[in-house]
C-alpha atoms as a PDB file:
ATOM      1  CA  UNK A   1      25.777 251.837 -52.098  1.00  0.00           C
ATOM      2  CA  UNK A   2      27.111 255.206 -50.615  1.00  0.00           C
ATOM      3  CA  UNK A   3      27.435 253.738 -47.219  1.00  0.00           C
ATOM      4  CA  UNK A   4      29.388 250.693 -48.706  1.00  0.00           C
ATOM      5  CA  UNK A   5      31.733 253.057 -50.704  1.00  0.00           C
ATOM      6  CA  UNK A   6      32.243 255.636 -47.365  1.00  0.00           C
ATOM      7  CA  UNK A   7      32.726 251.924 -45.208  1.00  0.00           C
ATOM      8  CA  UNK A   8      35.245 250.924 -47.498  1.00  0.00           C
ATOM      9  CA  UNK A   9      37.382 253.980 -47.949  1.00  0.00           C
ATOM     10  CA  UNK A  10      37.527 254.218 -43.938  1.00  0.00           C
ATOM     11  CA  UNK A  11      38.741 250.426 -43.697  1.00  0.00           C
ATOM     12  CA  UNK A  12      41.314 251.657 -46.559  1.00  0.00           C
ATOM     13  CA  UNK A  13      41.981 254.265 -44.564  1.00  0.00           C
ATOM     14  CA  UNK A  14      42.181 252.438 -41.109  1.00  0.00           C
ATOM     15  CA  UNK A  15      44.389 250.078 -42.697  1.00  0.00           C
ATOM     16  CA  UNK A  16      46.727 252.946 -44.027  1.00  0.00           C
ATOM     17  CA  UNK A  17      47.269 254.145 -40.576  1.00  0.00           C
ATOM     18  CA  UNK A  18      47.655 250.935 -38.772  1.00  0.00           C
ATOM     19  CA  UNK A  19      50.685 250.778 -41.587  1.00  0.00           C
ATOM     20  CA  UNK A  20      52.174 254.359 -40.901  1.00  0.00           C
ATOM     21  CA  UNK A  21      51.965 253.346 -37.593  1.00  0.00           C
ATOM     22  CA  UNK A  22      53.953 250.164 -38.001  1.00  0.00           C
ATOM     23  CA  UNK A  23      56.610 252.222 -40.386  1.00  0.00           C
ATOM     24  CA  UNK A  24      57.069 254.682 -37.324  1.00  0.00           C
ATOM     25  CA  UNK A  25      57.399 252.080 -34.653  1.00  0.00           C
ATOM     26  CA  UNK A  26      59.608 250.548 -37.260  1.00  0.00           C
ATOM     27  CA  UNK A  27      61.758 253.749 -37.735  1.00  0.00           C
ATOM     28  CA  UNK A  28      61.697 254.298 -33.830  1.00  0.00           C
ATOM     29  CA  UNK A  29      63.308 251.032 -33.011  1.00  0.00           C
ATOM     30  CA  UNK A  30      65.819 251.609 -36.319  1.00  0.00           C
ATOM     31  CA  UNK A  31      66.809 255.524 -34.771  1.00  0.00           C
ATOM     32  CA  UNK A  32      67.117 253.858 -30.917  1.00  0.00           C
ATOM     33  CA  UNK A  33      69.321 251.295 -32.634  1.00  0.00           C
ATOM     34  CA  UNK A  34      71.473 254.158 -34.512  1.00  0.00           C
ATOM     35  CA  UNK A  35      71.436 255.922 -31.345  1.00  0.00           C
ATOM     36  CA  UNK A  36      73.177 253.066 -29.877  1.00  0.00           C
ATOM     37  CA  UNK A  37      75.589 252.818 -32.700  1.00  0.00           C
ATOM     38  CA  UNK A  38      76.448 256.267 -32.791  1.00  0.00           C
ATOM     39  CA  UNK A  39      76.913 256.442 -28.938  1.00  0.00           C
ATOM     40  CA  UNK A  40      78.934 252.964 -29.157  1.00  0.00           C
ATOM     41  CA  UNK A  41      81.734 254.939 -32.331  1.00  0.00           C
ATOM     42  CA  UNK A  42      81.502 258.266 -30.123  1.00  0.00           C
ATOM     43  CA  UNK A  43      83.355 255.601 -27.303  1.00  0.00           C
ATOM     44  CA  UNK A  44      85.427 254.043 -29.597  1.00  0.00           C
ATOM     45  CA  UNK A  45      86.517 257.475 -31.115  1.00  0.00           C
ATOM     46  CA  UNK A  46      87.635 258.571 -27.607  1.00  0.00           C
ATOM     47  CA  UNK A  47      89.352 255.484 -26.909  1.00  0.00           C
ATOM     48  CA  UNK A  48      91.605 256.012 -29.768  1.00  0.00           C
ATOM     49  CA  UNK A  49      92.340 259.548 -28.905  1.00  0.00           C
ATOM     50  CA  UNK A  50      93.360 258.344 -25.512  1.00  0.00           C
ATOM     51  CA  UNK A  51      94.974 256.068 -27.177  1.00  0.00           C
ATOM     52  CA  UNK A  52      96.918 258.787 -29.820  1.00  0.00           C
ATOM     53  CA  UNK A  53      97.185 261.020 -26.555  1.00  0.00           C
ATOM     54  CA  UNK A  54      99.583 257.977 -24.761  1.00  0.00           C
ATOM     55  CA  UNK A  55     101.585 256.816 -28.159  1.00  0.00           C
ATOM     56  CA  UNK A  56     101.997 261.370 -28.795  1.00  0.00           C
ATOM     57  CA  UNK A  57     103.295 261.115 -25.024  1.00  0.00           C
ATOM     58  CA  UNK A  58     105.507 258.205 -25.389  1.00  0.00           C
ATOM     59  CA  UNK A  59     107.178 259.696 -28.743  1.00  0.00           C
ATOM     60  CA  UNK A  60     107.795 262.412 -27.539  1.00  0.00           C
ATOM     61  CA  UNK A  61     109.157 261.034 -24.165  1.00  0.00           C
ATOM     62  CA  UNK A  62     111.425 258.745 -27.049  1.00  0.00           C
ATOM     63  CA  UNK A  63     112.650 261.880 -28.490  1.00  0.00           C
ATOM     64  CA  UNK A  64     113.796 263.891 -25.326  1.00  0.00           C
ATOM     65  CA  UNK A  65     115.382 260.615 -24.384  1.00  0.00           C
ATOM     66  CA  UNK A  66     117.037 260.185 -27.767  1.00  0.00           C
ATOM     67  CA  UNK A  67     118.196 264.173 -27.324  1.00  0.00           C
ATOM     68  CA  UNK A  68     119.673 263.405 -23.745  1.00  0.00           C
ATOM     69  CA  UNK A  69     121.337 260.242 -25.911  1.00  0.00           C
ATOM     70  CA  UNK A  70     122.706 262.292 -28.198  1.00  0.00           C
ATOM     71  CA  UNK A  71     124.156 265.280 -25.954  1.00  0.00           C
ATOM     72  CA  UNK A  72     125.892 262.785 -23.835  1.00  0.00           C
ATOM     73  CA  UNK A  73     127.270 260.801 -26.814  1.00  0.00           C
ATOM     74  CA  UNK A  74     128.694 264.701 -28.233  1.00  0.00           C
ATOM     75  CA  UNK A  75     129.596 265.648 -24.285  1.00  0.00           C
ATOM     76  CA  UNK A  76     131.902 262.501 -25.052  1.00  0.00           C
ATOM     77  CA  UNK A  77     133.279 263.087 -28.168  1.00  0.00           C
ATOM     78  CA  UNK A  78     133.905 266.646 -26.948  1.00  0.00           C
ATOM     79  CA  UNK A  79     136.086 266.214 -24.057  1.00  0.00           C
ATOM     80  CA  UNK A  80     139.479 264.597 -24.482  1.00  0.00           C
ATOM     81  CA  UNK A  81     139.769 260.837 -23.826  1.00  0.00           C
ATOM     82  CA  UNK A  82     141.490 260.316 -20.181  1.00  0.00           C
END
């Protein structure tokens, strides 16, 4: 009767394991797959800063253009018409 009782609490047991066992392969595979997620948004976060970087560039390449613009156009006004 003992050795029944002791033989099933270490099946119990044995089967409790073989399930922690499956919950951390499971949560293994789930943190690889964040991993891969995380890595994939930590690309796609610097591709839109390189992608802020060249639109920051390009405005402000607009606005010393639109500054040049604008001191020719009062350069013009300025000086008497010929």
């Amino acid at each position: 009767m003992t050795m029944q009782h002791l033989h099933s609490v270490v099946t119990v047991c044995e089967m409790i394991m073989q399930g922690l066992h499956g919950l951390f392969t499971v949560c293994g595979v789930t943190m690889q797959h964040l991993h891969s997620v995380v890595a994939v948004c930590e690309m796609t976060m610097q591709g839109l800063r390189g992608l802020f970087t060249v639109c920051e560039m390009t405005m402000q390449g607009l606005h010393t253009l639109f500054t040049v613009c604008e001191m020719i156009l009062k350069h013009q006004k300025e000086s008497p018409a010929g």
